[in-house]
PDB file of N, CA and C in Angstrom:
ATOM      1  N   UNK A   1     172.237 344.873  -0.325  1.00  0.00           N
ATOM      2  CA  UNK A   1     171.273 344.390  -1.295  1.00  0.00           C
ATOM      3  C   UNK A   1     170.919 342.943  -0.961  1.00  0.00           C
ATOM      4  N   UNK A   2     169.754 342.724  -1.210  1.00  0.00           N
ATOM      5  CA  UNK A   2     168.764 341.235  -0.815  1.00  0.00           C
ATOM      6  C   UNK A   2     169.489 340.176  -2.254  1.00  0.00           C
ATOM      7  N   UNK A   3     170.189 339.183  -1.897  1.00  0.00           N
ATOM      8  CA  UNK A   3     170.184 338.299  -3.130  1.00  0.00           C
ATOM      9  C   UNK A   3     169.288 337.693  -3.481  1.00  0.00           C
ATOM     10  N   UNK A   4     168.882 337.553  -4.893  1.00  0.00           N
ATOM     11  CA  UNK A   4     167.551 336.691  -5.180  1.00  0.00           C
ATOM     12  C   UNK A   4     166.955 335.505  -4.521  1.00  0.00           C
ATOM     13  N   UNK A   5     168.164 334.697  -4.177  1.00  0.00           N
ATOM     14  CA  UNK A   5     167.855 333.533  -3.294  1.00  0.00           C
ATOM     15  C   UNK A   5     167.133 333.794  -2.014  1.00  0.00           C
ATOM     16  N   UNK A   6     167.587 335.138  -1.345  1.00  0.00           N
ATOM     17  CA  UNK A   6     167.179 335.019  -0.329  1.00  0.00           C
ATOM     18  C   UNK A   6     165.678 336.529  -0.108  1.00  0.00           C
ATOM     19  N   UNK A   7     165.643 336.635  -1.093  1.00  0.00           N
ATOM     20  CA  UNK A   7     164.482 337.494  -1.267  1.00  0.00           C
ATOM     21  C   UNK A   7     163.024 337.368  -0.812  1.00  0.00           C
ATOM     22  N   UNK A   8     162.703 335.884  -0.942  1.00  0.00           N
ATOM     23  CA  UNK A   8     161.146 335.376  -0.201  1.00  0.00           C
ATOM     24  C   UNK A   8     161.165 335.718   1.473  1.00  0.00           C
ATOM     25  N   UNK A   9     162.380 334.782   1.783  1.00  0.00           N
ATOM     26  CA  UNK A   9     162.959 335.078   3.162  1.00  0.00           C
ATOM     27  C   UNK A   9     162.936 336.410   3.795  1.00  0.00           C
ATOM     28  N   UNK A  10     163.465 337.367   3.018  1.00  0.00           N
ATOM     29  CA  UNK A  10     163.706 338.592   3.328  1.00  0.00           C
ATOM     30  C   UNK A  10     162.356 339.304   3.354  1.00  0.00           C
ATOM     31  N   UNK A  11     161.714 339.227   2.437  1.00  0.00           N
ATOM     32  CA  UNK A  11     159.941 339.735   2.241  1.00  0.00           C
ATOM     33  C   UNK A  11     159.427 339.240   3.451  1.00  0.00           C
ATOM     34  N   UNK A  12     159.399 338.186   3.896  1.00  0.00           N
ATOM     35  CA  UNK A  12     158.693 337.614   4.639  1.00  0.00           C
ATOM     36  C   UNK A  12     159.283 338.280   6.595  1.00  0.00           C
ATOM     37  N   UNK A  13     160.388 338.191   6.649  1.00  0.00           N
ATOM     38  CA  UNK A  13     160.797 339.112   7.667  1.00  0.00           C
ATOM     39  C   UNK A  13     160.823 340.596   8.095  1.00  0.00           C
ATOM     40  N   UNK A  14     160.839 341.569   6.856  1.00  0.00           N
ATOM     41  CA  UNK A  14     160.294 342.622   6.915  1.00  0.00           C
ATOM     42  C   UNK A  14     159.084 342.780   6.851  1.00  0.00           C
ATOM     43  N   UNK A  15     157.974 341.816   6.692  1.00  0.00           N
ATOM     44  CA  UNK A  15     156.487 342.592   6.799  1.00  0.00           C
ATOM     45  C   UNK A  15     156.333 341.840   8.545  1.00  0.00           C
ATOM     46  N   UNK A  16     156.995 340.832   8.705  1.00  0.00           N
ATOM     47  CA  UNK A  16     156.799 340.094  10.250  1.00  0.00           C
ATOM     48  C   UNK A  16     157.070 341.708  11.484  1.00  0.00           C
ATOM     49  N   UNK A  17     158.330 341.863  11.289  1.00  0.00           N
ATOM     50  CA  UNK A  17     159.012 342.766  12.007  1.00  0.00           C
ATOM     51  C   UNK A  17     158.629 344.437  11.480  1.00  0.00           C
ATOM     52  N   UNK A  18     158.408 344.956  10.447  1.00  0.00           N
ATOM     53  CA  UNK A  18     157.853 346.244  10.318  1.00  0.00           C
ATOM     54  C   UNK A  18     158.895 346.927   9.710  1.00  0.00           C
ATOM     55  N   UNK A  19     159.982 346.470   9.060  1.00  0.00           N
ATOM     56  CA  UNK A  19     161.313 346.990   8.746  1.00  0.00           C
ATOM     57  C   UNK A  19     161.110 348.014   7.454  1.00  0.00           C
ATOM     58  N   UNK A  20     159.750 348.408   6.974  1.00  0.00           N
ATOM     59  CA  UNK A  20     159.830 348.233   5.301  1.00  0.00           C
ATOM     60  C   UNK A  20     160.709 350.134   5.479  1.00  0.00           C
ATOM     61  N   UNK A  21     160.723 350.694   6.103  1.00  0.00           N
ATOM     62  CA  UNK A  21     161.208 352.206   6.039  1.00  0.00           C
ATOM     63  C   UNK A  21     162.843 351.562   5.625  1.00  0.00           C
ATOM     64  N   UNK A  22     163.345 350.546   5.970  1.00  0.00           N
ATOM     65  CA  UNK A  22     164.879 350.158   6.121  1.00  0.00           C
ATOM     66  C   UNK A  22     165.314 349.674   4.785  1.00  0.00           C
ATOM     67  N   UNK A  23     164.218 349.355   3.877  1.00  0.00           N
ATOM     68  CA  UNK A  23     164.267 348.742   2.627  1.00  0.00           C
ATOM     69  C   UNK A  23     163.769 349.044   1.285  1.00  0.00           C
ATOM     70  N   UNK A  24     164.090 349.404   0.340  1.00  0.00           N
ATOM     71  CA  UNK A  24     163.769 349.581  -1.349  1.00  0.00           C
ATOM     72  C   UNK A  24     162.427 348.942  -1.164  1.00  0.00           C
ATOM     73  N   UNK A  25     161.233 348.816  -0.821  1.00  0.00           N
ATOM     74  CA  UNK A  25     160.105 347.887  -0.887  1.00  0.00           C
ATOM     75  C   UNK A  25     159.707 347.723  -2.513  1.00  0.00           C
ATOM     76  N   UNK A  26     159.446 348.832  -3.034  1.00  0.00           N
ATOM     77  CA  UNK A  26     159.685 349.079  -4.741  1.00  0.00           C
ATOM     78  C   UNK A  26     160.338 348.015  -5.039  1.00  0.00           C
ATOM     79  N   UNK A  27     161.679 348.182  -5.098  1.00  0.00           N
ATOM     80  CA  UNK A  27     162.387 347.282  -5.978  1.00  0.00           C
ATOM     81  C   UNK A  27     162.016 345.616  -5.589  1.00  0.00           C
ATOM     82  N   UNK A  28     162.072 345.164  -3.994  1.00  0.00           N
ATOM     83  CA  UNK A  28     161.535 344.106  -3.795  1.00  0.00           C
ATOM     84  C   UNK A  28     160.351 343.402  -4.373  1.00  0.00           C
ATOM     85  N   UNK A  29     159.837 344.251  -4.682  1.00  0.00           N
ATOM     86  CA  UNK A  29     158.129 344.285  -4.545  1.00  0.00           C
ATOM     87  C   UNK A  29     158.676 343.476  -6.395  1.00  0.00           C
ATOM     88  N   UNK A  30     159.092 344.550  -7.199  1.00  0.00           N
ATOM     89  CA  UNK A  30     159.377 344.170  -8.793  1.00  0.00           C
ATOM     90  C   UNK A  30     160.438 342.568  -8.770  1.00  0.00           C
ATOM     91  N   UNK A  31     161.218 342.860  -7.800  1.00  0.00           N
ATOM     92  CA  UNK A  31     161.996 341.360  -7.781  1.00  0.00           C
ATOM     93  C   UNK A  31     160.996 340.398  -8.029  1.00  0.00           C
ATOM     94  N   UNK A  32     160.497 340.653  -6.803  1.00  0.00           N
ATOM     95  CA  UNK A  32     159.639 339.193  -5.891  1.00  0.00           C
ATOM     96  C   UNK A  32     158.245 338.623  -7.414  1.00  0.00           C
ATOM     97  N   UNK A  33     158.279 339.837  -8.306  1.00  0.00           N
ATOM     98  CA  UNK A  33     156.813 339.466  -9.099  1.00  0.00           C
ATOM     99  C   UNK A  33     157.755 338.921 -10.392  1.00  0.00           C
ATOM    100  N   UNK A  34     158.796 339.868 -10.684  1.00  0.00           N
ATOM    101  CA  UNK A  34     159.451 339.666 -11.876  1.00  0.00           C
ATOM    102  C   UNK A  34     160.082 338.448 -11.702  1.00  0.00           C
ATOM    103  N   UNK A  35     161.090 338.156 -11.052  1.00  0.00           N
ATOM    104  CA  UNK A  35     162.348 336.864 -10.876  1.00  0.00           C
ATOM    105  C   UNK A  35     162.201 336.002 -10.077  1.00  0.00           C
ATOM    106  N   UNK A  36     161.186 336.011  -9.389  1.00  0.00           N
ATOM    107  CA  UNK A  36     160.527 334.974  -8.151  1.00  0.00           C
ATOM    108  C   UNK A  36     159.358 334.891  -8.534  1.00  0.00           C
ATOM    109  N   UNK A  37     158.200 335.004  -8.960  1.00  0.00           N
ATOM    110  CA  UNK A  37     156.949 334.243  -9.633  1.00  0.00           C
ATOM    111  C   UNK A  37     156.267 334.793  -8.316  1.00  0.00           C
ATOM    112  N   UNK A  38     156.685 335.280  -7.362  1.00  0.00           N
ATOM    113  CA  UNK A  38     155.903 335.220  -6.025  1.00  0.00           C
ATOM    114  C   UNK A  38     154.943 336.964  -5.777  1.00  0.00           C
ATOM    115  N   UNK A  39     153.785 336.946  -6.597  1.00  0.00           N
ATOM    116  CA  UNK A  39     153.070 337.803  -6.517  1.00  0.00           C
ATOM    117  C   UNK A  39     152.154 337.833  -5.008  1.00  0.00           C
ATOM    118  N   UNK A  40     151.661 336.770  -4.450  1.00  0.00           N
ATOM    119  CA  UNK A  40     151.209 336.817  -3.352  1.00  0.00           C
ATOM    120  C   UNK A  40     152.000 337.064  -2.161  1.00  0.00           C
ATOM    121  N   UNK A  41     153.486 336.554  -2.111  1.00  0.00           N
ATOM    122  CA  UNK A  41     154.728 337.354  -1.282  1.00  0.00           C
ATOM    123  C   UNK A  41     154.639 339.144  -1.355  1.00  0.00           C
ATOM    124  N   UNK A  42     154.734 339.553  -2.862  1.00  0.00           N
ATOM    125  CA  UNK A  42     155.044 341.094  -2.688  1.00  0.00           C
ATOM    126  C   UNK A  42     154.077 341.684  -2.554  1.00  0.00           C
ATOM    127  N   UNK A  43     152.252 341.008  -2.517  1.00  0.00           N
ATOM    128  CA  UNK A  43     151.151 342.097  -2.264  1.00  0.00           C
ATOM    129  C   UNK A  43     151.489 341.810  -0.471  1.00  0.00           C
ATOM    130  N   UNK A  44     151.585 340.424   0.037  1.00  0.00           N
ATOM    131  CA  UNK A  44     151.547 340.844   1.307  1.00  0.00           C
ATOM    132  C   UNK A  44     152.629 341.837   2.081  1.00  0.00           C
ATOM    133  N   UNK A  45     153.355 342.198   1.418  1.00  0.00           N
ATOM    134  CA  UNK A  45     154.518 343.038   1.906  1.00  0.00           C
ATOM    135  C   UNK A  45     154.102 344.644   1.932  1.00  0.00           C
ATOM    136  N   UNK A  46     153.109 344.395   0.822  1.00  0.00           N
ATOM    137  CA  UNK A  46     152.736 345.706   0.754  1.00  0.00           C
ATOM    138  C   UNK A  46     151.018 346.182   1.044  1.00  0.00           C
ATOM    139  N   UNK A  47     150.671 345.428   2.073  1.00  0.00           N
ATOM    140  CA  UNK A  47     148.946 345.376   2.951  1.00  0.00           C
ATOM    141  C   UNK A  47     149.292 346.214   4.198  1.00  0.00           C
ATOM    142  N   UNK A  48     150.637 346.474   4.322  1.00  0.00           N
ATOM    143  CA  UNK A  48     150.507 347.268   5.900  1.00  0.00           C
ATOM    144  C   UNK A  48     150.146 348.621   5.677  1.00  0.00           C
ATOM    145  N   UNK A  49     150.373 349.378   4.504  1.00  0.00           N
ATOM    146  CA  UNK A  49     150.007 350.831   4.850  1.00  0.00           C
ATOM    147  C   UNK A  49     149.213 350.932   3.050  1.00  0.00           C
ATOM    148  N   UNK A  50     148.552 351.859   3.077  1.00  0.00           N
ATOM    149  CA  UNK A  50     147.944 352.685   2.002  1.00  0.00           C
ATOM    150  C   UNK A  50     148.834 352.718   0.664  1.00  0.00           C
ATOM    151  N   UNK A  51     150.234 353.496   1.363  1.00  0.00           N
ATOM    152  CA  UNK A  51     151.277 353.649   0.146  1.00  0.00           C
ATOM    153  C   UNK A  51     151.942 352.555  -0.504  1.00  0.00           C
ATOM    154  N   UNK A  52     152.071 351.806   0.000  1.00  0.00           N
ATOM    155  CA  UNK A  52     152.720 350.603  -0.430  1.00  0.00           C
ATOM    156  C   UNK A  52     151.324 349.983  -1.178  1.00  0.00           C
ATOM    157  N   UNK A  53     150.013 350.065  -0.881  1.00  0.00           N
ATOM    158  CA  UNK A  53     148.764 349.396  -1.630  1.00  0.00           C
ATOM    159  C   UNK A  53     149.264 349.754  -3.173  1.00  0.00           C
ATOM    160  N   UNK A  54     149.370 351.830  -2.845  1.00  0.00           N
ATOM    161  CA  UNK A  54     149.260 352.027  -4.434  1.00  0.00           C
ATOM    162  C   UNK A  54     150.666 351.709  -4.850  1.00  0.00           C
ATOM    163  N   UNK A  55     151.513 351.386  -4.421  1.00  0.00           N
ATOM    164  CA  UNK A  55     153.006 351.413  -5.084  1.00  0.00           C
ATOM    165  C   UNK A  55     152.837 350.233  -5.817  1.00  0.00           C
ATOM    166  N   UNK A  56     152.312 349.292  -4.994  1.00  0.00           N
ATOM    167  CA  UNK A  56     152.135 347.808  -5.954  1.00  0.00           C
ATOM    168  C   UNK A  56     151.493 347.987  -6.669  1.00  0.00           C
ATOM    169  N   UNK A  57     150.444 348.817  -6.743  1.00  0.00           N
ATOM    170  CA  UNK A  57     149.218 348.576  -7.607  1.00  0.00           C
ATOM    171  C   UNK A  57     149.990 349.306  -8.831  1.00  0.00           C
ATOM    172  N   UNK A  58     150.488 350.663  -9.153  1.00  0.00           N
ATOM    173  CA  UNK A  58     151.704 351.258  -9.648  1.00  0.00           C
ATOM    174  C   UNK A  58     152.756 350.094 -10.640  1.00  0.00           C
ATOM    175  N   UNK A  59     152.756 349.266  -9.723  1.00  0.00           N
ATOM    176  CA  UNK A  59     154.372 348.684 -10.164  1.00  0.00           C
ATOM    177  C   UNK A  59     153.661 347.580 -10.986  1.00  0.00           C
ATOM    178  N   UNK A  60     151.947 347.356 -10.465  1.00  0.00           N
ATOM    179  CA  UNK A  60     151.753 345.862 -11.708  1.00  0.00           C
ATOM    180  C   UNK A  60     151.543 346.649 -13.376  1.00  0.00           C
ATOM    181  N   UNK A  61     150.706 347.936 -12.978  1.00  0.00           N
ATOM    182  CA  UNK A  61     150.499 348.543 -14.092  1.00  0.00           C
ATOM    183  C   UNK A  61     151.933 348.915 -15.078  1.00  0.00           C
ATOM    184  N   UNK A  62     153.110 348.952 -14.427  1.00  0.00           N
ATOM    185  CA  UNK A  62     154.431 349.410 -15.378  1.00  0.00           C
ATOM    186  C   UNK A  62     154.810 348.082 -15.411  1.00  0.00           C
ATOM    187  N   UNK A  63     154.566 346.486 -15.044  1.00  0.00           N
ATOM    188  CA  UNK A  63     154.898 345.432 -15.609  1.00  0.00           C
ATOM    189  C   UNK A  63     153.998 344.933 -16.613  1.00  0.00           C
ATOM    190  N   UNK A  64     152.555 345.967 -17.348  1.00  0.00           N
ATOM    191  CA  UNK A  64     151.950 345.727 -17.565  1.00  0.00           C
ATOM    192  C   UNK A  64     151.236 344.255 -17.315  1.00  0.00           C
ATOM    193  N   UNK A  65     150.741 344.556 -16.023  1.00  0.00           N
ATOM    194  CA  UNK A  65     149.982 343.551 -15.622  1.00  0.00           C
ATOM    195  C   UNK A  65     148.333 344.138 -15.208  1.00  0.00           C
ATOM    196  N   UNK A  66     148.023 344.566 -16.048  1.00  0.00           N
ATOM    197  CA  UNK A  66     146.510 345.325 -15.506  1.00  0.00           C
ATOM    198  C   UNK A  66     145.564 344.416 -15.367  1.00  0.00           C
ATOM    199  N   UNK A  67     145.364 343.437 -15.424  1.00  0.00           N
ATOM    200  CA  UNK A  67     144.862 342.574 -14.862  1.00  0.00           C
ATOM    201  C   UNK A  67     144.606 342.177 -13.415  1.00  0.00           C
ATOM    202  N   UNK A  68     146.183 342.031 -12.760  1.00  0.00           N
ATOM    203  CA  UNK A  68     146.724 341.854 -11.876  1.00  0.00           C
ATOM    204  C   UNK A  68     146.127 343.002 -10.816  1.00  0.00           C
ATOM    205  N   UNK A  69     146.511 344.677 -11.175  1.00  0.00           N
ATOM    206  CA  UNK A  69     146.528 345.516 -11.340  1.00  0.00           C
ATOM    207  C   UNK A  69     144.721 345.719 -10.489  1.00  0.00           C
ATOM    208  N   UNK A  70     143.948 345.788 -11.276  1.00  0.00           N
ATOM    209  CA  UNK A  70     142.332 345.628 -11.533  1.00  0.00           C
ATOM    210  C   UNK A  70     141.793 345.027  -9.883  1.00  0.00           C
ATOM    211  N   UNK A  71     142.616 343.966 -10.100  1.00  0.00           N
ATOM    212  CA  UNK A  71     142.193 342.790  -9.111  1.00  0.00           C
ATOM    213  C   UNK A  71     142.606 343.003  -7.812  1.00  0.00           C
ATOM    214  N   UNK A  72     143.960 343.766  -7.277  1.00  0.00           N
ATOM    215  CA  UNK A  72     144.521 344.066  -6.352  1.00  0.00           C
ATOM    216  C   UNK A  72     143.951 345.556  -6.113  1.00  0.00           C
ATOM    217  N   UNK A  73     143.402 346.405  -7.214  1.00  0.00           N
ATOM    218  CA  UNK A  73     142.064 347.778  -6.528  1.00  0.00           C
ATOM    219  C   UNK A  73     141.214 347.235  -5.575  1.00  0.00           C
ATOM    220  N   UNK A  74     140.438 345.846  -6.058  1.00  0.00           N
ATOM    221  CA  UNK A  74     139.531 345.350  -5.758  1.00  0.00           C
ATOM    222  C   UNK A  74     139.566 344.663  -4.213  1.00  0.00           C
ATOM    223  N   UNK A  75     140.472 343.885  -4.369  1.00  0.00           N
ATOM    224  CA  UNK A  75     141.252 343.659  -3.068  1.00  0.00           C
ATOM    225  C   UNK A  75     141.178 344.304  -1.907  1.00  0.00           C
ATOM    226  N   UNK A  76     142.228 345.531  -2.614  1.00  0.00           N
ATOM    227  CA  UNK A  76     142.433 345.884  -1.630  1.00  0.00           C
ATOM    228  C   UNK A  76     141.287 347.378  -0.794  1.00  0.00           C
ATOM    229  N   UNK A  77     140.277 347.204  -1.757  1.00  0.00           N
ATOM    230  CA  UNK A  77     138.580 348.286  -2.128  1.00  0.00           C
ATOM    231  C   UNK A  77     139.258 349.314  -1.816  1.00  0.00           C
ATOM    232  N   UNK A  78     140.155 349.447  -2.920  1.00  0.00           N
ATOM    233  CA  UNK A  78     140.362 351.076  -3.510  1.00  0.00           C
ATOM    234  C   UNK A  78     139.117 351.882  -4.309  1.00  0.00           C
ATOM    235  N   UNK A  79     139.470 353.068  -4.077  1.00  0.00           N
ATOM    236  CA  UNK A  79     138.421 353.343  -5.527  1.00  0.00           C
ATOM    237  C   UNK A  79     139.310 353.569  -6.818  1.00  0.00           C
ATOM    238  N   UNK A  80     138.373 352.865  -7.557  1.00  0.00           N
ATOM    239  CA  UNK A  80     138.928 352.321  -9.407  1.00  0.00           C
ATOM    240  C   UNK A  80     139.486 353.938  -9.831  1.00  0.00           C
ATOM    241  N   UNK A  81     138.517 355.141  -9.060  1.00  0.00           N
ATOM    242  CA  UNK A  81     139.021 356.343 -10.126  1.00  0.00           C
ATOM    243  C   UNK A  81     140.317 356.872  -9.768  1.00  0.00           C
ATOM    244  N   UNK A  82     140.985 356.226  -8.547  1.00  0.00           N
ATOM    245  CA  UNK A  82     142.312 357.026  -8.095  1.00  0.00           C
ATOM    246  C   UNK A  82     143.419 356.578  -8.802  1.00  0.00           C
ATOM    247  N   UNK A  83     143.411 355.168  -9.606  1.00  0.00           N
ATOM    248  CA  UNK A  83     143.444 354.470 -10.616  1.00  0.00           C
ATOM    249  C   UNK A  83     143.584 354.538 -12.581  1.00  0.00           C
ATOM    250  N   UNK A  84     143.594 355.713 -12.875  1.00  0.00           N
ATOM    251  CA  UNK A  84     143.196 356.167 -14.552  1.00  0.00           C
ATOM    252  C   UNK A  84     143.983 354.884 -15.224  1.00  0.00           C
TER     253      UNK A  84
END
């Protein structure tokens, strides 16, 4: 398990190197927004593939962040209806 301290660090080396199959990206992804403030860390972690787009997009909507949420469809030019 990633300790909080070293969680930015860790985000930042798995999207460098391609590791994310080796890692909870989910749970990182909720760390990095919830207990680290670092929302622009966990979207870039999750720009390399499709699934990880919607997992974040997923994970702002259950932190109720639809805002957030809205803005990262847009981003990332999803379409809004895959989205309810």
């Amino acid at each position: 398990m990633i300790n909080d301290s070293d969680l930015v660090g860790a985000a930042i080396l798995i999207e460098e190197f391609k590791f994310h199959s080796e890692f909870d990206i989910s749970d990182i992804v909720v760390r990095l927004i919830e207990d680290a403030g670092k929302m622009d860390i966990a979207r870039k972690l999750c720009e390399g593939s499709m699934e990880l787009k919607k997992q974040f997009i997923d994970i702002l909507v259950s932190l109720k962040n639809v805002k957030g949420a809205v803005k990262a469809v847009k981003d990332f030019r999803l379409e809004p209806v895959d989205f309810p």
